[in-house]
Protein backbone atom coordinates (compact mmCIF):
# COMPACT_ATOMS: atom_id res chain seq x y z
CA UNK A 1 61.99 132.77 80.35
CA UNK A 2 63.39 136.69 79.82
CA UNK A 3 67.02 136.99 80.08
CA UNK A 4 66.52 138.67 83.60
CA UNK A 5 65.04 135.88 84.54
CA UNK A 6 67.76 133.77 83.28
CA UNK A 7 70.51 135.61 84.32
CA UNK A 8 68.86 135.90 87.94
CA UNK A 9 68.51 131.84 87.75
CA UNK A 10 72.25 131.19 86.92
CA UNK A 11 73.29 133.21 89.40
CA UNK A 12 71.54 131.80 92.30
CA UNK A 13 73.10 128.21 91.13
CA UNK A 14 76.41 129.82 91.05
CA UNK A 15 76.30 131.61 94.37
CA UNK A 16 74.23 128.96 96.49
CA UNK A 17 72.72 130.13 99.40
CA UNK A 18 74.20 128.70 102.92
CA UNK A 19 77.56 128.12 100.95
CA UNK A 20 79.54 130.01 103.28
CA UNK A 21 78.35 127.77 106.28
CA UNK A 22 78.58 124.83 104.61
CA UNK A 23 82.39 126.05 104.08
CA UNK A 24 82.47 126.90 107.57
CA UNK A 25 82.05 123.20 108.46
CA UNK A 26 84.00 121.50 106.40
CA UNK A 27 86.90 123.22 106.62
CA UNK A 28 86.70 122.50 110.23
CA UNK A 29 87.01 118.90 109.65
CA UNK A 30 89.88 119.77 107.61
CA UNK A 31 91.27 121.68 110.52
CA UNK A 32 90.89 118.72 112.93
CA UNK A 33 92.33 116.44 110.33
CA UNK A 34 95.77 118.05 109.81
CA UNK A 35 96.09 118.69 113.54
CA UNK A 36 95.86 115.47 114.02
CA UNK A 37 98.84 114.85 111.43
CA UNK A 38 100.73 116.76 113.72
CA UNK A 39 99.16 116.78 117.34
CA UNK A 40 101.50 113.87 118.53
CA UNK A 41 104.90 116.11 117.61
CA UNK A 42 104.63 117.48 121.23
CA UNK A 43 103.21 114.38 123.13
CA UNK A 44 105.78 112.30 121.46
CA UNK A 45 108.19 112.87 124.85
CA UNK A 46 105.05 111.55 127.05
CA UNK A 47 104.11 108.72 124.96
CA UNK A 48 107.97 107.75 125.31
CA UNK A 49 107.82 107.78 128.70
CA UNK A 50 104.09 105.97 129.11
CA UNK A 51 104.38 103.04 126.35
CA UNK A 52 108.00 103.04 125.97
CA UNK A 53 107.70 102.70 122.55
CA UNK A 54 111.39 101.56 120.31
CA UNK A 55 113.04 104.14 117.95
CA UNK A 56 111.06 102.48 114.94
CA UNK A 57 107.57 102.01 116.81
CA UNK A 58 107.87 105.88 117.65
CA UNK A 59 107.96 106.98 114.28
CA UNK A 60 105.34 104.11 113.56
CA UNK A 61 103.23 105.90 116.00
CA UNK A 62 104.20 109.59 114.00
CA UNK A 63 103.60 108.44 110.37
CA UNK A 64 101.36 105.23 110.02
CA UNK A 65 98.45 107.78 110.55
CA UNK A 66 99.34 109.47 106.98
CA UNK A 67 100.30 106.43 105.58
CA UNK A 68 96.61 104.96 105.61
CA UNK A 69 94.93 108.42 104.62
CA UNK A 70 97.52 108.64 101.97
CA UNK A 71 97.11 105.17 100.46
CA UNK A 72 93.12 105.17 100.92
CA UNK A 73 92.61 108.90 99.83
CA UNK A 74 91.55 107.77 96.07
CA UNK A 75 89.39 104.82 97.12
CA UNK A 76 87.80 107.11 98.81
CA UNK A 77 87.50 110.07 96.93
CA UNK A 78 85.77 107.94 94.36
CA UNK A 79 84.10 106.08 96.95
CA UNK A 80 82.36 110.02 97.65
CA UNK A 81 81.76 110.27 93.82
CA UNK A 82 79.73 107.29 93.90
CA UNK A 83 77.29 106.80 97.18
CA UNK A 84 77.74 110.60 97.62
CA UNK A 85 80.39 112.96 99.10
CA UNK A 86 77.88 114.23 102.21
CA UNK A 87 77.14 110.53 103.47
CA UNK A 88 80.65 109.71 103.03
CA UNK A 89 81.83 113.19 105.01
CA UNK A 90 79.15 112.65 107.84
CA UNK A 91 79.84 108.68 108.30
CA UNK A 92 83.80 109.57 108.54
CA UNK A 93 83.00 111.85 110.99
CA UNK A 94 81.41 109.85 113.17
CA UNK A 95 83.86 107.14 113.00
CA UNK A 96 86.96 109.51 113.66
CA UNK A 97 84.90 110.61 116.42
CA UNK A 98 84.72 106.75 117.97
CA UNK A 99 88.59 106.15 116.67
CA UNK A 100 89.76 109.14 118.64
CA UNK A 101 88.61 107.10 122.29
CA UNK A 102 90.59 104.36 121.19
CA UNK A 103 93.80 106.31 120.41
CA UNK A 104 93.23 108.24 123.79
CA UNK A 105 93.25 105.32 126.04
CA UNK A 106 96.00 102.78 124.38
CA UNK A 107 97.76 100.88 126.43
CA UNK A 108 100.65 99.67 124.79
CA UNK A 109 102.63 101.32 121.52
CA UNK A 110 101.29 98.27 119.18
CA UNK A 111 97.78 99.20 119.97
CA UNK A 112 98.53 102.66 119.39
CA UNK A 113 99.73 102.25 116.04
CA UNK A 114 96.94 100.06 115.22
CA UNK A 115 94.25 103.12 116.88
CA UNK A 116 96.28 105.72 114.84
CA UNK A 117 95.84 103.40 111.53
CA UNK A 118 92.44 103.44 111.94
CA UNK A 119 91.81 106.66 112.59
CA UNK A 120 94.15 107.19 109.07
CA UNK A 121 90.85 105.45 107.72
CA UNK A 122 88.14 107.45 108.68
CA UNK A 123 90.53 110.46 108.43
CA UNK A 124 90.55 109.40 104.67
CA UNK A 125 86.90 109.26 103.91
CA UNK A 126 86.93 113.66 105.11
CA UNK A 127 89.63 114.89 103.17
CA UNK A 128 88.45 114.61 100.01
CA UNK A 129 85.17 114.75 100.49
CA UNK A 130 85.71 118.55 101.95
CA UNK A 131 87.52 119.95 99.30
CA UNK A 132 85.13 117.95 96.30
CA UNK A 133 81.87 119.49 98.20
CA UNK A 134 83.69 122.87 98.02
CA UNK A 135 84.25 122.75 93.95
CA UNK A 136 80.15 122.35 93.86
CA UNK A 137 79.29 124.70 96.38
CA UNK A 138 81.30 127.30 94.69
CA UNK A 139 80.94 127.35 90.33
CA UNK A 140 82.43 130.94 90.72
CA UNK A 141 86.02 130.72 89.77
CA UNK A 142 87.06 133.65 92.00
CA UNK A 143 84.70 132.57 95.39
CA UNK A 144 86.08 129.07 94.51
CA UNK A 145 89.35 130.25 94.73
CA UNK A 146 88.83 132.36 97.79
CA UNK A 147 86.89 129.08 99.56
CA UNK A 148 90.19 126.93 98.61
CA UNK A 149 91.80 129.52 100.28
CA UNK A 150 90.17 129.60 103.58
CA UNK A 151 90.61 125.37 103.05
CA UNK A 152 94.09 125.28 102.28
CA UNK A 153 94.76 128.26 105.33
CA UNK A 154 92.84 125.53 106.89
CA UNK A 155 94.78 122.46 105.80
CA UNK A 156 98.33 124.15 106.37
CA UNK A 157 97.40 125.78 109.77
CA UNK A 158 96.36 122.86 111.17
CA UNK A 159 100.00 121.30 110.91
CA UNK A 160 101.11 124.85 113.06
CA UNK A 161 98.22 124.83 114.93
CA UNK A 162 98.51 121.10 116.18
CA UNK A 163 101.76 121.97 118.39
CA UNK A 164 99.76 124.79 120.36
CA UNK A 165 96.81 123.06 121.01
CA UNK A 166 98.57 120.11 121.97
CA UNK A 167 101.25 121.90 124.00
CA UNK A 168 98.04 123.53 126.23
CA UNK A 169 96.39 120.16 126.54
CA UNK A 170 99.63 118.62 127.12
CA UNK A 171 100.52 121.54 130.60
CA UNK A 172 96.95 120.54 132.15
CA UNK A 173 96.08 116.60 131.12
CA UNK A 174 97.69 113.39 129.68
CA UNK A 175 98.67 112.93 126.71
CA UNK A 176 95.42 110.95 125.39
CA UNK A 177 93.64 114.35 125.51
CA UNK A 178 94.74 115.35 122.30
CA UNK A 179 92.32 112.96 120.69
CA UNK A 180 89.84 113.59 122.91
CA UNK A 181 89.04 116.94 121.76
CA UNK A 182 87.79 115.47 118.49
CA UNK A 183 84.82 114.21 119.70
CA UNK A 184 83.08 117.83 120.32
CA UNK A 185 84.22 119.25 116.94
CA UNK A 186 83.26 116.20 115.34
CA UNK A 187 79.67 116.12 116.70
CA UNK A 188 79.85 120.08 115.87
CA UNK A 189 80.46 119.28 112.14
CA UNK A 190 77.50 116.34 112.05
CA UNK A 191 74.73 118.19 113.45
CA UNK A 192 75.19 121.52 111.54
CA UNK A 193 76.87 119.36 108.23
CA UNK A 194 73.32 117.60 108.20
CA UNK A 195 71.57 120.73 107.65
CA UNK A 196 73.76 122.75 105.90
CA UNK A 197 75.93 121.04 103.86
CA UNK A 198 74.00 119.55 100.46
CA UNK A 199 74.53 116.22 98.78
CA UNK A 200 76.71 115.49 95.53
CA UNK A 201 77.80 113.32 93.75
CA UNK A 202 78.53 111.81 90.05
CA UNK A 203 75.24 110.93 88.44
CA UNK A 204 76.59 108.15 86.19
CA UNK A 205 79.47 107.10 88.45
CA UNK A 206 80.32 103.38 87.49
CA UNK A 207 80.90 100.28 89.93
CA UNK A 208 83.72 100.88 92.66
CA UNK A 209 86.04 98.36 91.66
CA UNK A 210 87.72 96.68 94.84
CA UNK A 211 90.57 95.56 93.14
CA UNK A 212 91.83 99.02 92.71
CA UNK A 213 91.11 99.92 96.02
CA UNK A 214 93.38 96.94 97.42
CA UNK A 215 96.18 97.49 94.51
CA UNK A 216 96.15 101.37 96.21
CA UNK A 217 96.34 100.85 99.38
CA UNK A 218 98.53 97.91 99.63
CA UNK A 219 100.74 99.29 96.92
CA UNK A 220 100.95 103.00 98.81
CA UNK A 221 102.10 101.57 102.00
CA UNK A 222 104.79 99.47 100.55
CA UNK A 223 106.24 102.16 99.05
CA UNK A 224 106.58 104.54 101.77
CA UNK A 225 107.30 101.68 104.34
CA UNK A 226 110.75 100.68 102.23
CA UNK A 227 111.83 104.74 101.66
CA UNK A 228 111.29 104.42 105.77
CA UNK A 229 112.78 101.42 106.57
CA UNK A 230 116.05 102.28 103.84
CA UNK A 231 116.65 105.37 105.49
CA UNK A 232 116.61 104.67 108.66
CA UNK A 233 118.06 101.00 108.63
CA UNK A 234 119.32 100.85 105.33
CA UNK A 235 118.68 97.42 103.10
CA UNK A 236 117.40 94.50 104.03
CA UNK A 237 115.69 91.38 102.30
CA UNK A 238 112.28 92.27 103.51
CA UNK A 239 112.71 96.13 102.66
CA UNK A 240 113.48 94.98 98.98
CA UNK A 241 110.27 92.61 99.10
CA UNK A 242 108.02 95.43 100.47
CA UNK A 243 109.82 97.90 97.94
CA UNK A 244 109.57 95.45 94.88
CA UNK A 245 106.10 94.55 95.84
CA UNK A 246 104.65 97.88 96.08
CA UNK A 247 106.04 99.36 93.12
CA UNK A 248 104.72 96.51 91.03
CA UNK A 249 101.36 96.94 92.56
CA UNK A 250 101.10 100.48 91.72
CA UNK A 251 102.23 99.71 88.55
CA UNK A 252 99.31 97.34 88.08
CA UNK A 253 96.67 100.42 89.61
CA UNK A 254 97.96 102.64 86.97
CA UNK A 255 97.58 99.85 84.40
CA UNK A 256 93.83 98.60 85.72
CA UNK A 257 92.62 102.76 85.77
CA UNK A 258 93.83 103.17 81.84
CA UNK A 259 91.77 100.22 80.79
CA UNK A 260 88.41 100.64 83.19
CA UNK A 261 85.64 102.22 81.84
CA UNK A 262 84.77 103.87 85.12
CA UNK A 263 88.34 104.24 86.61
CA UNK A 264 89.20 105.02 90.81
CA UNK A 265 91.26 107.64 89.17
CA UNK A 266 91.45 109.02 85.79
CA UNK A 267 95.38 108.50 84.99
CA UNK A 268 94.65 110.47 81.74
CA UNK A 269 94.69 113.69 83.51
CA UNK A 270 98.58 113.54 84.39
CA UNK A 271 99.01 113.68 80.60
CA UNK A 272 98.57 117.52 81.41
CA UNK A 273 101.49 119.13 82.34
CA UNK A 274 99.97 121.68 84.87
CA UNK A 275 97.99 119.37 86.63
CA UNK A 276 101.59 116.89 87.36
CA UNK A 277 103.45 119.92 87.91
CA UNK A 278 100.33 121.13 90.76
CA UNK A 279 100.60 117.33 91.84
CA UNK A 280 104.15 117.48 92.48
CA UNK A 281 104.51 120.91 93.92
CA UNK A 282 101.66 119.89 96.47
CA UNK A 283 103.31 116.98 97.71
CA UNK A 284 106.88 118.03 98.23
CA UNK A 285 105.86 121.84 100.04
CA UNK A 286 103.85 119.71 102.32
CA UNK A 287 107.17 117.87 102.90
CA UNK A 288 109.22 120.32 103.89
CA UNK A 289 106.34 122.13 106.12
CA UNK A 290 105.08 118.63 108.46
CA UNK A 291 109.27 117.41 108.30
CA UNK A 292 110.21 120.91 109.48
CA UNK A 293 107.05 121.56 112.37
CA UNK A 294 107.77 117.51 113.72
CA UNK A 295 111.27 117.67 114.30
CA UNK A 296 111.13 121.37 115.89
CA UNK A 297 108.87 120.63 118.28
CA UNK A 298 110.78 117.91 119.59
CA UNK A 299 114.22 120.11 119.25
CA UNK A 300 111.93 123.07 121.28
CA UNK A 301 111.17 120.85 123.82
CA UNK A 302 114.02 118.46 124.32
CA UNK A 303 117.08 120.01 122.88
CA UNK A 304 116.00 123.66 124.35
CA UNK A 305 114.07 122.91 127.44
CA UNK A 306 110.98 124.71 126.82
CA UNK A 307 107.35 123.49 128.31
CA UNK A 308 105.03 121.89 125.42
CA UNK A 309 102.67 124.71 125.61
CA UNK A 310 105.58 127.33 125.28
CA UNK A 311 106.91 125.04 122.24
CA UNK A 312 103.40 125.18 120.66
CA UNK A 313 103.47 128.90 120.35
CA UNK A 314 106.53 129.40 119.14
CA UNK A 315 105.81 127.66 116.33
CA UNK A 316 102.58 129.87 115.66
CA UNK A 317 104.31 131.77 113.01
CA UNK A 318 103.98 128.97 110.48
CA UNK A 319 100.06 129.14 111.03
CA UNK A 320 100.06 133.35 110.26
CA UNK A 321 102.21 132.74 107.58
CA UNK A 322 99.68 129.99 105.86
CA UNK A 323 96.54 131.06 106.22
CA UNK A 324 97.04 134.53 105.61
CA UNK A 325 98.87 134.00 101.91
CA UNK A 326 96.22 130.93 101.44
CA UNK A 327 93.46 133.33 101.62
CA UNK A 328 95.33 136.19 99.19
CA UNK A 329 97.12 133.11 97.13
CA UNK A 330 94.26 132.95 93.98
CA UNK A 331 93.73 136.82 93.18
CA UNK A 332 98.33 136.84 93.57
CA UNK A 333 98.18 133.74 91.24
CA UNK A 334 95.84 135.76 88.74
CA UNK A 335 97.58 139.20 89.22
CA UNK A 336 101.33 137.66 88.40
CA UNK A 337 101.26 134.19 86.91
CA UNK A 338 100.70 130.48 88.42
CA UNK A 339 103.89 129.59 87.98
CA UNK A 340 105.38 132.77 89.25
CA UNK A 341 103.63 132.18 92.79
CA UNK A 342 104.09 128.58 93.27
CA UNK A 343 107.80 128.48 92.46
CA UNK A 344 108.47 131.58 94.70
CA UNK A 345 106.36 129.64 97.38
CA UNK A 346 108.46 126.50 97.11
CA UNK A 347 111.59 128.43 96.58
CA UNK A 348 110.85 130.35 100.27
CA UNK A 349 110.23 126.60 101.89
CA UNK A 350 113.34 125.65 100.74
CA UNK A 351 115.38 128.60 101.57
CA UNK A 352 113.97 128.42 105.37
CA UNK A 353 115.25 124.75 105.33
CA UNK A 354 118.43 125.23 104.19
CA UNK A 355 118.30 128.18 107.27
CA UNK A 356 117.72 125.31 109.53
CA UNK A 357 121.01 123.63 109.12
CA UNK A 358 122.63 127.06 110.81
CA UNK A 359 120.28 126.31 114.28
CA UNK A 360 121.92 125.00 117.24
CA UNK A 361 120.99 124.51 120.75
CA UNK A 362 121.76 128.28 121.74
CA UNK A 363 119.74 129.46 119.11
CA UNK A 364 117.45 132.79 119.73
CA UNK A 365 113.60 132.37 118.92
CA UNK A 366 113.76 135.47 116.65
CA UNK A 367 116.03 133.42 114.10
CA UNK A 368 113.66 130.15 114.79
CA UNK A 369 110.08 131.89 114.72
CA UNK A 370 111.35 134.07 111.32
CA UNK A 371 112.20 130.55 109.98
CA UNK A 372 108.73 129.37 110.92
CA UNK A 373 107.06 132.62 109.15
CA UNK A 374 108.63 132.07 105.90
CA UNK A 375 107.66 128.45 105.32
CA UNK A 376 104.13 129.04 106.36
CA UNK A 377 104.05 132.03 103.59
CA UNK A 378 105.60 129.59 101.34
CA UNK A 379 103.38 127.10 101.62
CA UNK A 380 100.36 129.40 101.97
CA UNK A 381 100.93 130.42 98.38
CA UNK A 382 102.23 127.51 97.03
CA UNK A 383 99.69 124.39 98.66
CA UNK A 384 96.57 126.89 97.82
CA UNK A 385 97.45 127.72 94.58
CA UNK A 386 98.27 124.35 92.96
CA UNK A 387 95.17 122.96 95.11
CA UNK A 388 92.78 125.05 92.68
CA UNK A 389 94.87 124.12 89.76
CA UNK A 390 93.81 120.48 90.39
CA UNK A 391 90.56 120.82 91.19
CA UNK A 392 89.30 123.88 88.07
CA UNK A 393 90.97 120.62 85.66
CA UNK A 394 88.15 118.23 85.58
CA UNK A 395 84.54 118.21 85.72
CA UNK A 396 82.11 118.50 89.00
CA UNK A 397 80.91 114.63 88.74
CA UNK A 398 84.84 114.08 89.02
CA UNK A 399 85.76 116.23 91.81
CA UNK A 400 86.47 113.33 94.75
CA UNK A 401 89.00 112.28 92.09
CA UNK A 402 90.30 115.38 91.87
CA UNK A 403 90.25 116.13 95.48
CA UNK A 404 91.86 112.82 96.45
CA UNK A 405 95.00 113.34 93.77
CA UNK A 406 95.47 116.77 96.47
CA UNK A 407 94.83 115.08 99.36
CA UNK A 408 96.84 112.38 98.85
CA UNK A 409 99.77 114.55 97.49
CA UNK A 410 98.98 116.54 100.71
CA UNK A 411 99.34 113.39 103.06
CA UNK A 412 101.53 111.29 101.17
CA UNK A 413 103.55 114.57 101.67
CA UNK A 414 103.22 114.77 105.32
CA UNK A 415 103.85 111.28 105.33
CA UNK A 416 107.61 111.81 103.57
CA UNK A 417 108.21 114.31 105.64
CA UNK A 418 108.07 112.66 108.81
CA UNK A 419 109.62 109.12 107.50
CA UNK A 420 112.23 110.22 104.89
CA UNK A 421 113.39 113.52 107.30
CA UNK A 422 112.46 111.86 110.31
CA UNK A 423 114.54 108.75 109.36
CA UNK A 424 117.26 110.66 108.55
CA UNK A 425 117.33 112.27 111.82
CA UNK A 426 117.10 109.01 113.57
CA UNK A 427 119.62 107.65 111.61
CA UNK A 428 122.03 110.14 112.47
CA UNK A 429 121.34 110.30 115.98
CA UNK A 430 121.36 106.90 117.28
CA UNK A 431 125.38 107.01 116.33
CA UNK A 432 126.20 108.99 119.03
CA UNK A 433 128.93 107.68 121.24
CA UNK A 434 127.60 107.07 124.64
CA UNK A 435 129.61 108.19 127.66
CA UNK A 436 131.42 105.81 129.89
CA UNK A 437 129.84 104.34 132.90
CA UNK A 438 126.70 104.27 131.72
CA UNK A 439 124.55 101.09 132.45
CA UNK A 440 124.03 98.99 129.13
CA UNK A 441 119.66 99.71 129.54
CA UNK A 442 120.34 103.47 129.91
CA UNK A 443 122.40 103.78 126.54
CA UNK A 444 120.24 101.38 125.20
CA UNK A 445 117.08 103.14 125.92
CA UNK A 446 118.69 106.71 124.88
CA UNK A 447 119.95 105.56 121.28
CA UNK A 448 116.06 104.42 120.69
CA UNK A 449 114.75 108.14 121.02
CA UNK A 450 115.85 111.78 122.68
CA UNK A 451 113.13 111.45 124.74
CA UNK A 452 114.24 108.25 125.57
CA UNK A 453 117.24 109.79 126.80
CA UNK A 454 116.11 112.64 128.24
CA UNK A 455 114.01 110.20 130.54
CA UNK A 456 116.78 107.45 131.44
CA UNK A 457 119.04 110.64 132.18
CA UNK A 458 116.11 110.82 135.53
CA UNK A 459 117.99 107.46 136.67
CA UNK A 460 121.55 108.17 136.28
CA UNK A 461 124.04 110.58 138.89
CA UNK A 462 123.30 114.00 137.74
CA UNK A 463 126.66 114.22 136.13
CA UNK A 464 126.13 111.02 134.11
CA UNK A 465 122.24 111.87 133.15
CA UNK A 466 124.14 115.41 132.11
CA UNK A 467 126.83 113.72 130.12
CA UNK A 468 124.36 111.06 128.10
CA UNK A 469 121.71 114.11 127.21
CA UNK A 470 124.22 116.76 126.05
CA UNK A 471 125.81 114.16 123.66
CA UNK A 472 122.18 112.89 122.50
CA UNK A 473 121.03 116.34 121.39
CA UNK A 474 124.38 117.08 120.11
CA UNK A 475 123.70 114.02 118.01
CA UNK A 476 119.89 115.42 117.16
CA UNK A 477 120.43 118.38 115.98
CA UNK A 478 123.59 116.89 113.73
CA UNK A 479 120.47 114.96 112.41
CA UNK A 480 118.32 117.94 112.11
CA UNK A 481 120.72 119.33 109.82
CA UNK A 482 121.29 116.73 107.77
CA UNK A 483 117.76 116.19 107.03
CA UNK A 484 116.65 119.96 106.69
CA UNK A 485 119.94 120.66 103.92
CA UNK A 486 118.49 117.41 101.96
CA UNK A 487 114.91 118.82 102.49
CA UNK A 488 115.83 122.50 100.89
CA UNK A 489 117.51 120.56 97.83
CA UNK A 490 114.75 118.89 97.32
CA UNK A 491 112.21 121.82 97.53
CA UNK A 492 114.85 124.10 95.20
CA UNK A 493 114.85 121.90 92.28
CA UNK A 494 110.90 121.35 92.70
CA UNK A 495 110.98 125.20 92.57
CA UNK A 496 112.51 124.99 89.38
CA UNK A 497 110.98 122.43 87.85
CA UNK A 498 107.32 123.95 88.58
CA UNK A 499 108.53 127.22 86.91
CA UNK A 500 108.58 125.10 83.60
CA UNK A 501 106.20 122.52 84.31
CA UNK A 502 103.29 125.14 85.15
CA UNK A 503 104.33 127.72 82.19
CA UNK A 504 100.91 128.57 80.44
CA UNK A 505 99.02 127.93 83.17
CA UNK A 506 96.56 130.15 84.53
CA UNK A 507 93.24 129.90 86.97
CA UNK A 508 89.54 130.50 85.83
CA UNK A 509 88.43 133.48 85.81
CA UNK A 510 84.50 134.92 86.41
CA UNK A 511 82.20 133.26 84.46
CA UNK A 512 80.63 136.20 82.66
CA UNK A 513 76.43 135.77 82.40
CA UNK A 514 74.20 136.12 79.32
């Protein structure tokens, strides 16, 4: 073989024909996934009114959905190393396609937290399969950086995007039609993800050991379900056994993966400091973004009166923000330094946080949708960057694992968000003082949720329904302070600590041909 020929040959494997497509589709499903993460931010007043869920069940209903991605995401993503990350893509597809009919049409708020914890399941077989077919589509370093671009525009839009799509569905249909619209895009992504989209996976993979997969899920959950539970109710002997008990079953993952031959997840690759550093960063910018985009939409809709469409819109800047630094965040990253662009992208999160805590009820949208721009340029850079950090740091036959330590830094952060802000919020806001005259149901029913409020306000004298609401968002948006200033601490010092934890660190460059 000349060297023409040679040269010709490598570059056709590097620059695949049909990649583009293929990246078309899957970043699709990562679209529909993260809307989905965020979809239920506006609908949460119309579910309040139409299962009457409790305080707790509500945020059951916001979070449990993460949860279950976020404690299945590396069962799964070595789950796609080993049968293959296509059939594991397509057959999650179809089943969050099915799932989606079942959260559309529940009934009652426990069968809505069980629909939303299954869909968590098949919405954890796509993540990681999207962003491990990307790292073999693309062997470029620079189009793989531009293609985790376009995903992680993709993955961060979709948490801005959610609230306008939701808030049109939500001005012409019921509530259940936010799901609904999955089943199109979903049968979209099959049929052309059949065709286009071509099959990897690790040639030598090793048995999928179940054990893991239990000790990771079960551990995951526990976790997140006591930082819940402790913030919002504080301590409890059942908090301490969930708390205890997950921590010692993680604890016994991370000791089963160091002495498997053919690990879930390779714990030997947090030994490097850029890849924790990318880990860390990833999780807690996804924090602030889903905390910050949940709890807005509800202060939009309930606190300031606007429709849920309106609401959706005006939180559009987050979406411009993302996925226009997502798609610029790889050639900044190589221009200026890693470290450089992440810290400055957590450092902007944070800064809009700490913003929030001056918002009130008489706030202009200029001051709000400015907010809104910032974090989703934050996160843009930040969430892209660290996202090919992660993924350039192992091998191709490894890349579910690698994709599924993002993901589930991605979800686990959405998760956080919604439960450790959202908790805090709750917290705060059921201690309002209710009026007096009030009937004991009404109070009742409006310390569970605002919209709670807002909706036994409808049976009260307009004076009294007046009275109860202006002291409940009075009490909300004390909450919404409270949990955005401990939100920008936390994203400051992670700011910080990725400018030293990522020092050295730099992304792959063009592979140069013989």
């Amino acid at each position: 073989m000349t060297g023409i020929e040679q040269q010709a040959r490598t570059t056709d494997e590097l620059r695949r024909p049909g990649r583009w497509i293929a990246l078309a589709v899957l970043v699709l499903a990562v679209l529909l996934v993260a809307i989905d993460a965020t979809v239920l931010g506006l609908a949460t007043p119309f579910l309040s009114e139409d299962l009457e869920p409790t305080g707790t069940q509500l945020l059951w209903i916001g979070d449990v959905y993460s949860f279950v991605i976020a404690g299945l995401l590396v069962s799964m993503g070595s789950l796609g190393d080993r049968i293959g990350r296509k059939k594991l893509l397509l057959s999650g597809a179809t089943a969050f396609g099915a799932v989606s009919v079942l959260n559309a049409y529940a009934s009652s708020a426990e069968m809505m937290i069980l629909a939303r914890a299954l869909l968590g399941v098949a919405g954890a077989t796509l993540m990681p399969s999207t962003l491990a077919l990307i790292r073999n589509l693309f062997n470029d370093p620079r189009e793989r950086s531009f293609a985790i671009g376009i995903w992680g525009a993709m993955a961060s839009a979709g948490a801005a995007v959610g609230p306008v799509v939701g808030g049109f569905l939500l001005e012409h249909f019921w509530w259940g039609s936010v799901f609904l619209i999955n089943l199109p895009v979903m049968a979209v992504l099959v049929v052309v993800g059949i065709r286009m989209i071509p099959e990897s996976k690790n040639p030598a993979p090793g048995p999928w050991d179940l054990i893991s997969v239990a000790l990771s899920l079960v551990g995951m959950v526990g976790v997140v379900y006591t930082i819940k539970e402790l913030a919002a109710h504080g301590g409890s002997w059942e908090v301490a056994v969930a708390g205890v008990g997950g921590t010692v079953l993680l604890c016994w993952f991370v000791r089963r993966q160091l002495t498997l031959a053919d690990p879930l997840l390779d714990m030997r690759l947090f030994h490097h400091r850029g890849f924790s550093g990318a880990v860390l960063a990833d999780l807690l910018t996804i924090l602030g973004l889903s905390g910050l985009v949940f709890f807005l939409s509800q202060f939009l809709q309930l606190v300031q009166g606007r429709g849920p469409l309106e609401a959706g819109l005006a939180e559009l800047p987050a979406a411009v923000g993302a996925v226009t630094c997502g798609l610029i965040a790889g050639r900044a990253a190589r221009r200026f330094s890693v470290r450089l662009v992440v810290s400055a992208g957590l450092a902007a999160v944070g800064v809009s946080l700490a913003a929030v805590t001056l918002v009130h009820k008489e706030t202009g949208y200029p001051l709000i949708g400015l907010l809104l721009l910032v974090v989703g340029i934050g996160a843009g850079f930040a969430f892209t960057v660290t996202s090919d950090v992660i993924l350039s740091s192992v091998p191709k036959e490894h890349a579910g694992s690698a994709s599924a330590v993002s993901e589930t830094a991605y979800e686990l952060g959405a998760a956080l968000g919604i439960a450790l802000l959202g908790s805090i919020v709750t917290g705060v806001y059921q201690g309002f003082v209710t009026p007096p005259g009030v009937p004991a149901g009404a109070a009742a029913a409006a310390h569970d949720s605002l919209g709670g409020a807002v909706e036994a306000a409808h049976g009260l004298p307009a004076e009294q329904g007046h009275a109860l609401v202006s002291a409940a968002q009075e009490s909300f948006v004390d909450g919404l302070h409270i949990a955005a200033g401990i939100g920008a601490a936390v994203l400051l010092a992670t700011a910080v600590a990725a400018w030293f934890l990522l020092r050295g660190q730099a992304l792959e460059e063009e592979i140069e041909h013989p």
